[in-house]
N, C-alpha and C. Protein backbone atom coordinates (compact mmCIF):
# COMPACT_ATOMS: atom_id res chain seq x y z
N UNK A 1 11.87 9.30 1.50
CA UNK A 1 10.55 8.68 1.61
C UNK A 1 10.25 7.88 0.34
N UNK A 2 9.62 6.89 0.40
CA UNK A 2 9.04 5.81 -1.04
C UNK A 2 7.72 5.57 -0.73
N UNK A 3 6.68 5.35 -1.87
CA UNK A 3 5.22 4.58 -1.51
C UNK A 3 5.68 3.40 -2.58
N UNK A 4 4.63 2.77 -2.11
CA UNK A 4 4.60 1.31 -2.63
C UNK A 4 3.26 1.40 -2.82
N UNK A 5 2.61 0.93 -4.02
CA UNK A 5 1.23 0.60 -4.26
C UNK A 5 1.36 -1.21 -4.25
N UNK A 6 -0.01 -1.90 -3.90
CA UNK A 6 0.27 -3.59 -3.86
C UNK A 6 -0.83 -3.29 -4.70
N UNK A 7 -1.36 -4.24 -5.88
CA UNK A 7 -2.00 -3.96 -6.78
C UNK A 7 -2.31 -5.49 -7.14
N UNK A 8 -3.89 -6.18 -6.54
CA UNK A 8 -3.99 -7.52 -6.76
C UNK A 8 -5.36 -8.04 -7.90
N UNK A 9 -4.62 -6.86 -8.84
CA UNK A 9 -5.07 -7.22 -10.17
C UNK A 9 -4.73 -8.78 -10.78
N UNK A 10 -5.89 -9.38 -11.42
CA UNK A 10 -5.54 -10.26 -12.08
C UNK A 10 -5.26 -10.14 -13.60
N UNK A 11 -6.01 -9.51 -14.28
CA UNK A 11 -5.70 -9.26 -15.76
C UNK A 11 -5.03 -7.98 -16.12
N UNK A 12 -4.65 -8.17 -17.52
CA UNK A 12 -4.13 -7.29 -18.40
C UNK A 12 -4.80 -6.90 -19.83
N UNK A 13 -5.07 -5.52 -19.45
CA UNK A 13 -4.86 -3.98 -18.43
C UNK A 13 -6.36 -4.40 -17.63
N UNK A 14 -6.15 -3.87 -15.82
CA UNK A 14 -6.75 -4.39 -15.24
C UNK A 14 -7.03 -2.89 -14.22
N UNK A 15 -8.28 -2.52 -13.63
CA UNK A 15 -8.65 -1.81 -13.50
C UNK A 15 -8.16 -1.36 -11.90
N UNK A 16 -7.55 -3.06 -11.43
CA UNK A 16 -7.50 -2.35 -9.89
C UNK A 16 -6.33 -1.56 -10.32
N UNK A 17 -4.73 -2.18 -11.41
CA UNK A 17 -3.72 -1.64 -11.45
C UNK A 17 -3.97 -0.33 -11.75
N UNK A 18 -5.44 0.22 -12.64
CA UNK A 18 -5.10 1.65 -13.38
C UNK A 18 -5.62 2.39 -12.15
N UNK A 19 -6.40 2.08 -10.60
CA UNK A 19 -7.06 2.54 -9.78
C UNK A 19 -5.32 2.77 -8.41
N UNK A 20 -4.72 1.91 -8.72
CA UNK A 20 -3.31 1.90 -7.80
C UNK A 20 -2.43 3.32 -8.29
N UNK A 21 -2.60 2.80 -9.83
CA UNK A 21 -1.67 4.43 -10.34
C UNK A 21 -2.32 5.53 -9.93
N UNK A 22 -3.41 5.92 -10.76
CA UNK A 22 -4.54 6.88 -10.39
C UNK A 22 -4.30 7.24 -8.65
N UNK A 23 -4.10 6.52 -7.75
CA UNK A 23 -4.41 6.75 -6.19
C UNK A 23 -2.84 7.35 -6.23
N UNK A 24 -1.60 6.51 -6.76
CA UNK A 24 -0.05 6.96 -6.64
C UNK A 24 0.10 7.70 -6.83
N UNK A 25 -0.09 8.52 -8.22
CA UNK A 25 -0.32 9.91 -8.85
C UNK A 25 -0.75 10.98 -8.23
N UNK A 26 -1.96 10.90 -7.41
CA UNK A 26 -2.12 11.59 -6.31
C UNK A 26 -1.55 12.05 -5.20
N UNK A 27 -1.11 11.31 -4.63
CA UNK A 27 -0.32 10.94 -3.70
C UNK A 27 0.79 11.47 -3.64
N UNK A 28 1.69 11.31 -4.84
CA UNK A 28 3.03 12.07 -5.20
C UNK A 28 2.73 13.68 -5.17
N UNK A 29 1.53 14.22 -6.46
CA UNK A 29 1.54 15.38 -6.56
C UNK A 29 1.13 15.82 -5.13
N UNK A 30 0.44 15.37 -4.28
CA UNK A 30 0.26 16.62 -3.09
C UNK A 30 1.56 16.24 -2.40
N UNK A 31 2.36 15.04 -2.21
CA UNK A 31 3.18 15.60 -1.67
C UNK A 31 4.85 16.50 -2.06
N UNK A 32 4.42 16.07 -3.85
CA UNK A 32 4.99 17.04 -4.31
C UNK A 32 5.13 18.78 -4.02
N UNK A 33 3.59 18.94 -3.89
CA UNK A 33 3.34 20.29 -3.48
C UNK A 33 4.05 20.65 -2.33
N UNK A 34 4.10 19.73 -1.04
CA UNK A 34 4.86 20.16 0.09
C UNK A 34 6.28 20.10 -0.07
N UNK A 35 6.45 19.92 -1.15
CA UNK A 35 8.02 20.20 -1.10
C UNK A 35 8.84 18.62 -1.11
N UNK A 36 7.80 17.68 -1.25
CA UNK A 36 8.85 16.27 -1.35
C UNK A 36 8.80 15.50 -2.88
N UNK A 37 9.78 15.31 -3.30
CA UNK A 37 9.86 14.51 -4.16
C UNK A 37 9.97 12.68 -3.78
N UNK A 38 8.90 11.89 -4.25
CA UNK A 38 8.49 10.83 -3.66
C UNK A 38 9.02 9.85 -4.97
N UNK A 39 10.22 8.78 -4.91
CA UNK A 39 9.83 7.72 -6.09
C UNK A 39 8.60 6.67 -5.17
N UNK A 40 8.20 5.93 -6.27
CA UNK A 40 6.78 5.28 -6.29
C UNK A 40 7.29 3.73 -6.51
N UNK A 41 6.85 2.81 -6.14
CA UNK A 41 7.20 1.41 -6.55
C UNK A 41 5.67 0.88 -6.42
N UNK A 42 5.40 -0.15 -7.26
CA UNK A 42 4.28 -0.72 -7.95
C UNK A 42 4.24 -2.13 -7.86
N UNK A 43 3.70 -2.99 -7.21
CA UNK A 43 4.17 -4.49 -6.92
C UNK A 43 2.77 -4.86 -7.68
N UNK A 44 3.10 -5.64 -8.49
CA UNK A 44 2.06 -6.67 -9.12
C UNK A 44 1.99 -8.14 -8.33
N UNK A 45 1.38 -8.38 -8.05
CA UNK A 45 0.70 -9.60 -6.96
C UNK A 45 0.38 -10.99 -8.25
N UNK A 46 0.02 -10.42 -9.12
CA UNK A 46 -0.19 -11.23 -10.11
C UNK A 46 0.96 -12.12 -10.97
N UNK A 47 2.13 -11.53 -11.12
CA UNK A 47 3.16 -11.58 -10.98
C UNK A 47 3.91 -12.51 -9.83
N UNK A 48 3.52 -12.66 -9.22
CA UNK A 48 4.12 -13.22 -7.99
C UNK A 48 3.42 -14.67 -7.59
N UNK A 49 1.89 -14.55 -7.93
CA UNK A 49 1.02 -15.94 -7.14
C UNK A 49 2.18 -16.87 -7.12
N UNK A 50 2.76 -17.82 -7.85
CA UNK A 50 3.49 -18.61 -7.72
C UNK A 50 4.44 -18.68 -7.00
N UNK A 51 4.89 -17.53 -6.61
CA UNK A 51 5.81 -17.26 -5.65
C UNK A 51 5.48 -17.08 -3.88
N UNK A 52 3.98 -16.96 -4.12
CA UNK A 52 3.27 -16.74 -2.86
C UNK A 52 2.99 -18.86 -2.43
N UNK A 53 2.33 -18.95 -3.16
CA UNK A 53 1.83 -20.36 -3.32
C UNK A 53 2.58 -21.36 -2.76
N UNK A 54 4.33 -21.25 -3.28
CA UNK A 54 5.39 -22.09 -2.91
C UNK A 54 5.15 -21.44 -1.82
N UNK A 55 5.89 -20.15 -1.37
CA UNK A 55 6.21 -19.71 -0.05
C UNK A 55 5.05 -20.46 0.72
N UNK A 56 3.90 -19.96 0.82
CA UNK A 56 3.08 -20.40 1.91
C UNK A 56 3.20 -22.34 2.12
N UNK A 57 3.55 -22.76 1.49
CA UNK A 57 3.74 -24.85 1.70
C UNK A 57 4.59 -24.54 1.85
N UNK A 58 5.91 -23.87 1.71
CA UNK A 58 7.22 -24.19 2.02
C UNK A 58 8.07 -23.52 3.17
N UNK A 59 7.53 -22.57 3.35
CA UNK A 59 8.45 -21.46 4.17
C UNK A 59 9.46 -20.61 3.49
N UNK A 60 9.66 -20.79 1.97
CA UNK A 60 11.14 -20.35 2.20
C UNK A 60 10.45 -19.51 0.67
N UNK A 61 10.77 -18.11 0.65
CA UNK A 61 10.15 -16.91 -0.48
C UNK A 61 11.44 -17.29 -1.19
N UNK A 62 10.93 -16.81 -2.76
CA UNK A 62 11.95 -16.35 -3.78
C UNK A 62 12.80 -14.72 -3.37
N UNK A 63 13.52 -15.01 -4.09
CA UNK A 63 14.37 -13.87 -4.02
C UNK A 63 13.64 -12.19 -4.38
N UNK A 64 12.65 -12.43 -5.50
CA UNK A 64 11.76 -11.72 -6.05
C UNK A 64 10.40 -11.29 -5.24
N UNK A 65 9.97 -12.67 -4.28
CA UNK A 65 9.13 -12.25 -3.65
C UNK A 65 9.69 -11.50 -2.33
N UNK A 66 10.52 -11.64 -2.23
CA UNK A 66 11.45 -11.07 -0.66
C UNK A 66 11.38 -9.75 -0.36
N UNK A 67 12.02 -9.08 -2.19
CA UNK A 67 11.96 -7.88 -2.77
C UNK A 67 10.95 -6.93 -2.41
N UNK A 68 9.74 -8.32 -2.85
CA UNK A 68 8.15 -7.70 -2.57
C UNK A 68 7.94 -7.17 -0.94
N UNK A 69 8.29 -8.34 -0.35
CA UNK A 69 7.72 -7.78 0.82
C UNK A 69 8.86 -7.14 1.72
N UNK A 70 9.59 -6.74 1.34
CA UNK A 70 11.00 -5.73 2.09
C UNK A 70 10.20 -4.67 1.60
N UNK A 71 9.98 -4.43 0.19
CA UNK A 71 9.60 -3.02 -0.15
C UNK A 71 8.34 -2.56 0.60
N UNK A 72 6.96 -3.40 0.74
CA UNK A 72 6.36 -3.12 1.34
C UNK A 72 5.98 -2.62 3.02
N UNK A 73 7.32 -3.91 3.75
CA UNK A 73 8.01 -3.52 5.25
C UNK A 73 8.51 -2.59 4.82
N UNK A 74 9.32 -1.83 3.83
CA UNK A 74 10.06 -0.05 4.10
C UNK A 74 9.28 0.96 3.68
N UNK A 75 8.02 0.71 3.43
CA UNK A 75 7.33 1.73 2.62
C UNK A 75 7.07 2.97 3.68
N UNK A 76 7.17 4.58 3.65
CA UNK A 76 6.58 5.30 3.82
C UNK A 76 5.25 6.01 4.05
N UNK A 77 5.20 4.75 2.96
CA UNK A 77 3.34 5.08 2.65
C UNK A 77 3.22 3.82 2.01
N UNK A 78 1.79 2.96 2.27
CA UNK A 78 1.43 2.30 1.20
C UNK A 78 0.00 2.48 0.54
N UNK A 79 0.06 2.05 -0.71
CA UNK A 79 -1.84 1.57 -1.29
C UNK A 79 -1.67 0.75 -1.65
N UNK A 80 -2.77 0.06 -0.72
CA UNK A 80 -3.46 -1.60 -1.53
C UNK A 80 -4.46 -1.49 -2.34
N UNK A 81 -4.48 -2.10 -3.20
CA UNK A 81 -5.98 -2.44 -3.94
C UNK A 81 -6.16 -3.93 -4.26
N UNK A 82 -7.22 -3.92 -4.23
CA UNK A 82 -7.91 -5.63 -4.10
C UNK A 82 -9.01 -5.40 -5.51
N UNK A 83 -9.60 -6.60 -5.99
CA UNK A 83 -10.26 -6.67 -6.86
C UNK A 83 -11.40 -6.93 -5.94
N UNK A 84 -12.71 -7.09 -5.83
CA UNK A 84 -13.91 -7.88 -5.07
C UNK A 84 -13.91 -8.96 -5.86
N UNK A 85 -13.98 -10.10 -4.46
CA UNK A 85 -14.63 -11.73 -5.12
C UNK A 85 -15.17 -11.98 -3.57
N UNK A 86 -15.96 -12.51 -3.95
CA UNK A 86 -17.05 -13.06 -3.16
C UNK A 86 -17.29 -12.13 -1.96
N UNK A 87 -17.69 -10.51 -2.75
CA UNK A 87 -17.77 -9.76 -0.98
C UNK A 87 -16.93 -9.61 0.15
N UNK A 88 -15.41 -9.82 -0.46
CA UNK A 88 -14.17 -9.56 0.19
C UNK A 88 -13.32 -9.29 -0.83
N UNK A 89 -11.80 -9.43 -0.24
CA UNK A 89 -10.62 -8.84 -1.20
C UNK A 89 -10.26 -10.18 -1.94
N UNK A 90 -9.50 -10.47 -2.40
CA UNK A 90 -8.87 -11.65 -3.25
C UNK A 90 -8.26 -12.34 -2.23
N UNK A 91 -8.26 -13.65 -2.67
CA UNK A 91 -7.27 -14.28 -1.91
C UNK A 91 -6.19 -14.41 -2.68
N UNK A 92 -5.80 -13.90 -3.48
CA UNK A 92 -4.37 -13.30 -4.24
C UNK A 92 -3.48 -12.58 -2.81
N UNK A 93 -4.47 -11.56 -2.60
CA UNK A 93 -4.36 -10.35 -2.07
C UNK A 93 -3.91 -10.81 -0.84
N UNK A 94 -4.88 -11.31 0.04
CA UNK A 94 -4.96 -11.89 1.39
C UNK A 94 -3.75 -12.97 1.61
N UNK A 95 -2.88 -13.93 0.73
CA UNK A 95 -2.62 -14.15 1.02
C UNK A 95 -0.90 -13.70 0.96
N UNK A 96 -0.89 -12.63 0.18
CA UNK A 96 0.70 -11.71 0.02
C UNK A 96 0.35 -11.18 1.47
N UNK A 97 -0.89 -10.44 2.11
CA UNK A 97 -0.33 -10.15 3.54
C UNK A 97 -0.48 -10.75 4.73
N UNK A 98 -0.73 -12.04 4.42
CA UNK A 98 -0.52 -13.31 5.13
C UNK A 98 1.09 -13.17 5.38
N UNK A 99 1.91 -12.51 4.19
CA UNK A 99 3.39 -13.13 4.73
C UNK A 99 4.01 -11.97 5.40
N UNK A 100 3.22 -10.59 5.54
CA UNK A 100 3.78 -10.18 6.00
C UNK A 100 4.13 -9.52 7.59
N UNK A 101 5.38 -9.42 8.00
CA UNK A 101 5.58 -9.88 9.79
C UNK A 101 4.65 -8.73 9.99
N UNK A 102 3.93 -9.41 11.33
CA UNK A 102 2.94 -8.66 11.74
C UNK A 102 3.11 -7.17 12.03
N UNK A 103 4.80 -6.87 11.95
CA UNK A 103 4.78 -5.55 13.27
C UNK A 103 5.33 -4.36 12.46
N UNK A 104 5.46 -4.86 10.94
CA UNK A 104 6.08 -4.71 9.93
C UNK A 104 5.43 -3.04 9.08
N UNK A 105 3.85 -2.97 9.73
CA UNK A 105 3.44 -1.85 9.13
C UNK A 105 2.56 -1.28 10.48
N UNK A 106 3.28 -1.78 11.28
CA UNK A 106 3.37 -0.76 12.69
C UNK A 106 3.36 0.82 12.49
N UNK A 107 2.48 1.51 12.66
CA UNK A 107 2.05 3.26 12.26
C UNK A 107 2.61 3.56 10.85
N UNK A 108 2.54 2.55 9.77
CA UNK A 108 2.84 3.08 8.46
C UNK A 108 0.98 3.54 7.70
N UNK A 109 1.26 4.89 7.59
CA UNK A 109 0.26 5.05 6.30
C UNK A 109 0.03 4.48 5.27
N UNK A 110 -1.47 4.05 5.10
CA UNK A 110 -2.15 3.12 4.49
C UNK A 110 -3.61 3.03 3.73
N UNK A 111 -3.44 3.77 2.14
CA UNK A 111 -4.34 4.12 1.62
C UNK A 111 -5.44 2.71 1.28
N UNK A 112 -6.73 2.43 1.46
CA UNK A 112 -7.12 1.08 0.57
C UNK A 112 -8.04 1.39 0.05
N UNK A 113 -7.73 0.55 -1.35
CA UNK A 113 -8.98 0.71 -2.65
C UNK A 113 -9.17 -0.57 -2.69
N UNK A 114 -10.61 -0.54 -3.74
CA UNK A 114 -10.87 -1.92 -4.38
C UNK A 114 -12.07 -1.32 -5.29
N UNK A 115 -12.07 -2.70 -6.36
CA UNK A 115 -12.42 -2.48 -7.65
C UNK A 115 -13.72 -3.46 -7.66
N UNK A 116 -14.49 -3.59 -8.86
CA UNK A 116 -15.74 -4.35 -8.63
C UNK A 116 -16.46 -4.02 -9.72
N UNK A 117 -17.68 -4.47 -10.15
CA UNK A 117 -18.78 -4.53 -10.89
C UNK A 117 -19.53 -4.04 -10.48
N UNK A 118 -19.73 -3.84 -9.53
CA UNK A 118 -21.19 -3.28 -8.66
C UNK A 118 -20.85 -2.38 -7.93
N UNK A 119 -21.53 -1.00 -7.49
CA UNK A 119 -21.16 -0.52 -6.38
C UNK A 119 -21.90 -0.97 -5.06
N UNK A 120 -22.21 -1.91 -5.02
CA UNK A 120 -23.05 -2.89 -4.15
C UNK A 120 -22.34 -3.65 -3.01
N UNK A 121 -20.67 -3.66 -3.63
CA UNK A 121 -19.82 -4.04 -3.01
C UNK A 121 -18.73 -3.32 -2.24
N UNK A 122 -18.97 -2.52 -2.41
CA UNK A 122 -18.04 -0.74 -1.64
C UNK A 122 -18.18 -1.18 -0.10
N UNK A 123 -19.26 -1.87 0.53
CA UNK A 123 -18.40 -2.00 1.91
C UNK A 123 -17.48 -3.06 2.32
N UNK A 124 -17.29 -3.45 1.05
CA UNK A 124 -15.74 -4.31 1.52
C UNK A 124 -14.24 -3.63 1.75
N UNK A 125 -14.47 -2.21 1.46
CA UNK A 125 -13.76 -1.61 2.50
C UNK A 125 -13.73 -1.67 3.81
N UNK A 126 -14.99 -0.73 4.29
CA UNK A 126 -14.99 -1.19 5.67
C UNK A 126 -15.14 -2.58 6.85
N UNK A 127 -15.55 -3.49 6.15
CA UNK A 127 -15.81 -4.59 6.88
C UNK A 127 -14.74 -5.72 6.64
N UNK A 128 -14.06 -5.42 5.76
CA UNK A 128 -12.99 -6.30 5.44
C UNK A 128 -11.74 -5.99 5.51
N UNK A 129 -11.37 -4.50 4.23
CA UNK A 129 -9.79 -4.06 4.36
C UNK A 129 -9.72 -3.41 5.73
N UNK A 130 -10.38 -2.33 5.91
CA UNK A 130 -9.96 -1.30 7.22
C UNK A 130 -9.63 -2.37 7.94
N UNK A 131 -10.47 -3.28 8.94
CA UNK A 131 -9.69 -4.60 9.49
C UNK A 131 -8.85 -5.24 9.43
N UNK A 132 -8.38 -5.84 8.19
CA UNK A 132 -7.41 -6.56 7.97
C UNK A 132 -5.73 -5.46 8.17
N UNK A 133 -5.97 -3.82 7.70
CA UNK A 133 -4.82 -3.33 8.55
C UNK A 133 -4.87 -2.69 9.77
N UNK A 134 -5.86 -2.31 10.12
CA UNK A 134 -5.74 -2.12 11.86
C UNK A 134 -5.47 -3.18 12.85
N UNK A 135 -5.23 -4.37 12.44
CA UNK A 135 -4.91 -5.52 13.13
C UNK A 135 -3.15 -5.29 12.48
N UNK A 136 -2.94 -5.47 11.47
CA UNK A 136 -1.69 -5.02 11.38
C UNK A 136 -1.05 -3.26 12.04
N UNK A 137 -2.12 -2.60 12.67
CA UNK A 137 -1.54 -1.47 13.45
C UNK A 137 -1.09 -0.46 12.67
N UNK A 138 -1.42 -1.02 10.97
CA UNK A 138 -1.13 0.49 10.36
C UNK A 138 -1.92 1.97 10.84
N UNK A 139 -1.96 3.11 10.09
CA UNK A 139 -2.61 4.01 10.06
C UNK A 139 -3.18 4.14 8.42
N UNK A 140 -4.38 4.10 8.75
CA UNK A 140 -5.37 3.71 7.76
C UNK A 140 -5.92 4.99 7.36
N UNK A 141 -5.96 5.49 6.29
CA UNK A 141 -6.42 7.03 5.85
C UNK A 141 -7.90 6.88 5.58
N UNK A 142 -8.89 7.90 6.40
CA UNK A 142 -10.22 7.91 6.56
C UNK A 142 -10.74 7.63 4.91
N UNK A 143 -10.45 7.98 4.01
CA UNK A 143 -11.27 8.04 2.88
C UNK A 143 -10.33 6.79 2.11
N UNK A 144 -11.62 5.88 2.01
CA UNK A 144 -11.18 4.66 1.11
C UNK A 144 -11.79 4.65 -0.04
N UNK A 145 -11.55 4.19 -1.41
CA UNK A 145 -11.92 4.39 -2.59
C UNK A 145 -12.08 3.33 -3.33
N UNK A 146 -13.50 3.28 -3.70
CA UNK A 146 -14.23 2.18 -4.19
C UNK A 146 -14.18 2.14 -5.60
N UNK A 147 -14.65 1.73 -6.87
CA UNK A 147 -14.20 1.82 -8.02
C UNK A 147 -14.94 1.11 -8.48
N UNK A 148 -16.75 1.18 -8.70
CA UNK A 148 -17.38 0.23 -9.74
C UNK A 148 -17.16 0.40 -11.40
N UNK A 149 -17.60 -0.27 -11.95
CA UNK A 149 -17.12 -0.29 -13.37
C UNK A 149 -17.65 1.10 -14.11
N UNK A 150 -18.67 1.29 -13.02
CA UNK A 150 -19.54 2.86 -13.87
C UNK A 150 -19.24 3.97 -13.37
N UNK A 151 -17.86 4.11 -12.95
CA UNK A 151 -17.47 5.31 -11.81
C UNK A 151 -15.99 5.96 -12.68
N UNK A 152 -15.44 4.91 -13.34
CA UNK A 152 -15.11 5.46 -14.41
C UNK A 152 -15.36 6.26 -15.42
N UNK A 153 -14.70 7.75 -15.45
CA UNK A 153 -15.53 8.38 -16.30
C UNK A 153 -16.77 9.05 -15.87
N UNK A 154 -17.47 8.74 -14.57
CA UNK A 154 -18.06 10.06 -13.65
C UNK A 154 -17.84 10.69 -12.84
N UNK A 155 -18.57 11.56 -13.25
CA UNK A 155 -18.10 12.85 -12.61
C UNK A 155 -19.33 13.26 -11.45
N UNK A 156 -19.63 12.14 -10.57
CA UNK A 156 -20.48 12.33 -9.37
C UNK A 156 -21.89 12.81 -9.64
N UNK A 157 -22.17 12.93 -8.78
CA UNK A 157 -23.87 14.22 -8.86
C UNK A 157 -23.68 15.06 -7.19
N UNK A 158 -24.60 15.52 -7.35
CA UNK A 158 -24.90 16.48 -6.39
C UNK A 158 -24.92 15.79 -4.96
N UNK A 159 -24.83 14.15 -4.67
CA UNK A 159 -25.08 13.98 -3.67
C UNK A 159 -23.59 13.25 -3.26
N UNK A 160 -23.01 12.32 -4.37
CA UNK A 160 -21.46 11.74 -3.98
C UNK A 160 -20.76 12.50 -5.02
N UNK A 161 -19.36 12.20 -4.28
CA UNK A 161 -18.28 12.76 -5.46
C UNK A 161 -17.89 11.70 -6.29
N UNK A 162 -17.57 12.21 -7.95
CA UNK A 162 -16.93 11.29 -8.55
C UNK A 162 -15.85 10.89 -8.13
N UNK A 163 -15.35 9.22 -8.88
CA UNK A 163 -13.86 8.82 -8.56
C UNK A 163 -12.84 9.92 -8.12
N UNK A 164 -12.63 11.27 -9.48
CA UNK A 164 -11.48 11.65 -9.11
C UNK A 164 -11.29 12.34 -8.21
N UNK A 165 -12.69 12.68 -8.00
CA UNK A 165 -12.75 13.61 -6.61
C UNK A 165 -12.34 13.00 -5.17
N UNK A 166 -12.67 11.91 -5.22
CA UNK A 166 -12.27 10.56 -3.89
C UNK A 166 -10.76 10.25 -4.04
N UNK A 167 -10.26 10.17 -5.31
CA UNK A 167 -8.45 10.06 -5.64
C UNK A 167 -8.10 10.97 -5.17
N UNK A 168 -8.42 12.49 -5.46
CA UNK A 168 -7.81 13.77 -4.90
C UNK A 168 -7.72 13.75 -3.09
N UNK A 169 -8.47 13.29 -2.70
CA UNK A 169 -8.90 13.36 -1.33
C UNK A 169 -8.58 12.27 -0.94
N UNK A 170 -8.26 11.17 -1.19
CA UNK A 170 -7.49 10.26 -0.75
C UNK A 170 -5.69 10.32 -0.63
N UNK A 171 -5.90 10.49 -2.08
CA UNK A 171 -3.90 10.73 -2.33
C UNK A 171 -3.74 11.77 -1.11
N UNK A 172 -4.32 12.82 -1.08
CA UNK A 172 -4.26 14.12 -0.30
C UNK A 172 -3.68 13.88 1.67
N UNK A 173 -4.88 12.89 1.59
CA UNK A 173 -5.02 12.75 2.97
C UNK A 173 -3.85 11.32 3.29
N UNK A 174 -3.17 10.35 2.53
CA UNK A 174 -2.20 9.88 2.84
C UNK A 174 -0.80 10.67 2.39
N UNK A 175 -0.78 11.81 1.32
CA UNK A 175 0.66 12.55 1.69
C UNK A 175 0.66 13.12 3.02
N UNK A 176 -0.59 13.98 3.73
CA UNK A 176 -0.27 14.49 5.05
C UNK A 176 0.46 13.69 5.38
N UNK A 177 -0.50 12.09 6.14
CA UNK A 177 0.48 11.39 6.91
C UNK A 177 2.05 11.05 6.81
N UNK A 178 2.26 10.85 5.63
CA UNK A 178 3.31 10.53 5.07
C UNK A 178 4.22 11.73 5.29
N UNK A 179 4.22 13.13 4.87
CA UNK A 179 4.80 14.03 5.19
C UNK A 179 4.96 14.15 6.81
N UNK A 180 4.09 13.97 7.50
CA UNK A 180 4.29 14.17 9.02
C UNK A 180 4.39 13.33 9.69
N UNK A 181 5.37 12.13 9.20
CA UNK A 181 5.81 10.66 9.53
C UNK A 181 7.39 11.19 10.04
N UNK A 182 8.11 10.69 11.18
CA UNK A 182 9.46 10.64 11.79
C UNK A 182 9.99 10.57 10.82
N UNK A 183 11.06 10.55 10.10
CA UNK A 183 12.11 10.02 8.71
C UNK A 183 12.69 8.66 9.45
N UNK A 184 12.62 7.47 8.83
CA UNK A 184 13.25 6.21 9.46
C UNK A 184 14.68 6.78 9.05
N UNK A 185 15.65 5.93 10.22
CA UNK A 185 17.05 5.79 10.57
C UNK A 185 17.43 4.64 9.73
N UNK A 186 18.34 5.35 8.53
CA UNK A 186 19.32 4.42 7.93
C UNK A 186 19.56 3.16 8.83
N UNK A 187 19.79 1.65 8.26
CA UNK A 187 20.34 0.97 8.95
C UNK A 187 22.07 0.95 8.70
N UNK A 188 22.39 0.56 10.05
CA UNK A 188 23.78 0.67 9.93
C UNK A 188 24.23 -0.48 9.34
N UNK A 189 25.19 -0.62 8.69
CA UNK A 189 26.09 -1.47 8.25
C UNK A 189 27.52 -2.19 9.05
N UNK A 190 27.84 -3.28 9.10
CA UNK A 190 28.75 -3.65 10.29
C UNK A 190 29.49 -2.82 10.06
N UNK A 191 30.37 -2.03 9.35
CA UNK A 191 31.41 -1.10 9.53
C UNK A 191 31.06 0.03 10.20
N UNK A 192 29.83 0.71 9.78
CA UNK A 192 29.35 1.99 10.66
C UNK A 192 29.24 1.65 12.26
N UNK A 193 28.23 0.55 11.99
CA UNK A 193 28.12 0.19 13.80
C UNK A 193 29.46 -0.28 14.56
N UNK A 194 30.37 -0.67 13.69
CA UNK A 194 31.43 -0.62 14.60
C UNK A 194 32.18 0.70 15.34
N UNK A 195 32.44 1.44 13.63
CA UNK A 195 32.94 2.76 14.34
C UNK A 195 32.28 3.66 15.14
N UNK A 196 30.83 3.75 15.21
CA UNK A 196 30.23 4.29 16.12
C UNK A 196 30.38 3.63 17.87
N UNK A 197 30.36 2.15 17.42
CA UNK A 197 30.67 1.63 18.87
C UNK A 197 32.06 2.15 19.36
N UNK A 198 33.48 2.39 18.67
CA UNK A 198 34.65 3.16 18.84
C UNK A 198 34.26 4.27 19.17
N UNK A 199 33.78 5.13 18.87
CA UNK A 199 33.58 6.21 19.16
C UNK A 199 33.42 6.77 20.23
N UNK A 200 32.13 5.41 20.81
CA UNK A 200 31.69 5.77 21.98
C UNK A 200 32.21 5.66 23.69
N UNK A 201 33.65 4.86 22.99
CA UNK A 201 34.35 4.26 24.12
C UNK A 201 35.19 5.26 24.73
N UNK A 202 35.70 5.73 25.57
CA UNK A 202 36.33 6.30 26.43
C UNK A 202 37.25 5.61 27.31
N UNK A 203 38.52 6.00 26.48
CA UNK A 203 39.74 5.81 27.37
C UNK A 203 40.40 6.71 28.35
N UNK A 204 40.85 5.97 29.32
CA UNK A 204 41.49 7.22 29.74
C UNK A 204 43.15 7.25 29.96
């Protein structure tokens, strides 16, 4: 099994990236607890615009961006995080899963965060991300995690939970899925699929 966090931070050190780790970290340890050891891969989006930019006028990805979105088509699990601009996700963001094939995160678990100034902007979870992957047919984990600038460093009150309490319960609730996901089938390689096609033949 692998997670992939997509992380469409623009600066450095940038709060959606420390909100992607923070959610990964989670994520690993509970499903550490069940008994899996998970490596983690971390895609910077920021890193890439240029590579998105050509692709989308041209058709044809870098080798680097390819990387990007193979890892994200094999992921086990993923988390996105988006920054808020204008009361939606980035179009950084929006347009890395612009490239990716629609069928590609077909029942893959799918944590989403986003970051912001305000907590004024927290339903751009629901009205924006949850949408944008249930149209892609992922499985979207009930608790999404918002991240205003003043949530850092609290520790909730009596009526919401702080951040880490929403990380715990997020990471939590995408290892289930992830743990109780089919194991994908190695792809075969032309030599395997041949000898298996031998195999299957019957002479008499």
């Amino acid at each position: 099994m692998k997670l992939v966090a997509v992380s469409a931070g623009l600066s450095t050190p940038s709060s959606t990236r420390l909100l992607a780790d923070r959610l990964t970290e989670s994520a690993r340890g509970e499903l550490a607890d069940r008994g899996h050891v998970v490596p983690a891969e971390t895609i910077e989006l920021r890193e890439l615009a240029g590579d998105i930019a050509h692709h989308l006028v041209t058709g044809f990805p870098s080798p680097r961006l390819t990387a990007a979105i193979d890892a994200v088509a094999g992921a086990d699990g993923l988390i996105a995080v988006t920054p808020v601009f204008t009361a939606s996700y980035s179009g950084l963001f929006k347009s890395f899963f612009d490239l990716i094939d629609p069928d590609a995160l077909t029942g893959t678990p799918v944590l989403v965060a986003a970051t912001g100034g305000t907590a004024r902007h927290s339903l751009v979870l629901e009205h924006a991300l949850r949408p944008l992957f249930a149209y892609l047919r992922a499985a979207v984990v009930p608790t999404a995690v918002y991240a205003a600038s003043e949530d850092w460093g609290s520790g909730g009150d009596e009526y919401t939970d702080g951040l880490p309490a929403r990380i715990r319960r997020a990471g939590g609730e995408l290892a289930a899925l992830v743990a109780a996901r089919p194991a994908r089938a190695e792809p075969e390689d032309d030599v395997t699929a041949l000898e298996r096609q031998l195999a299957d033949l019957r002479f008499d």
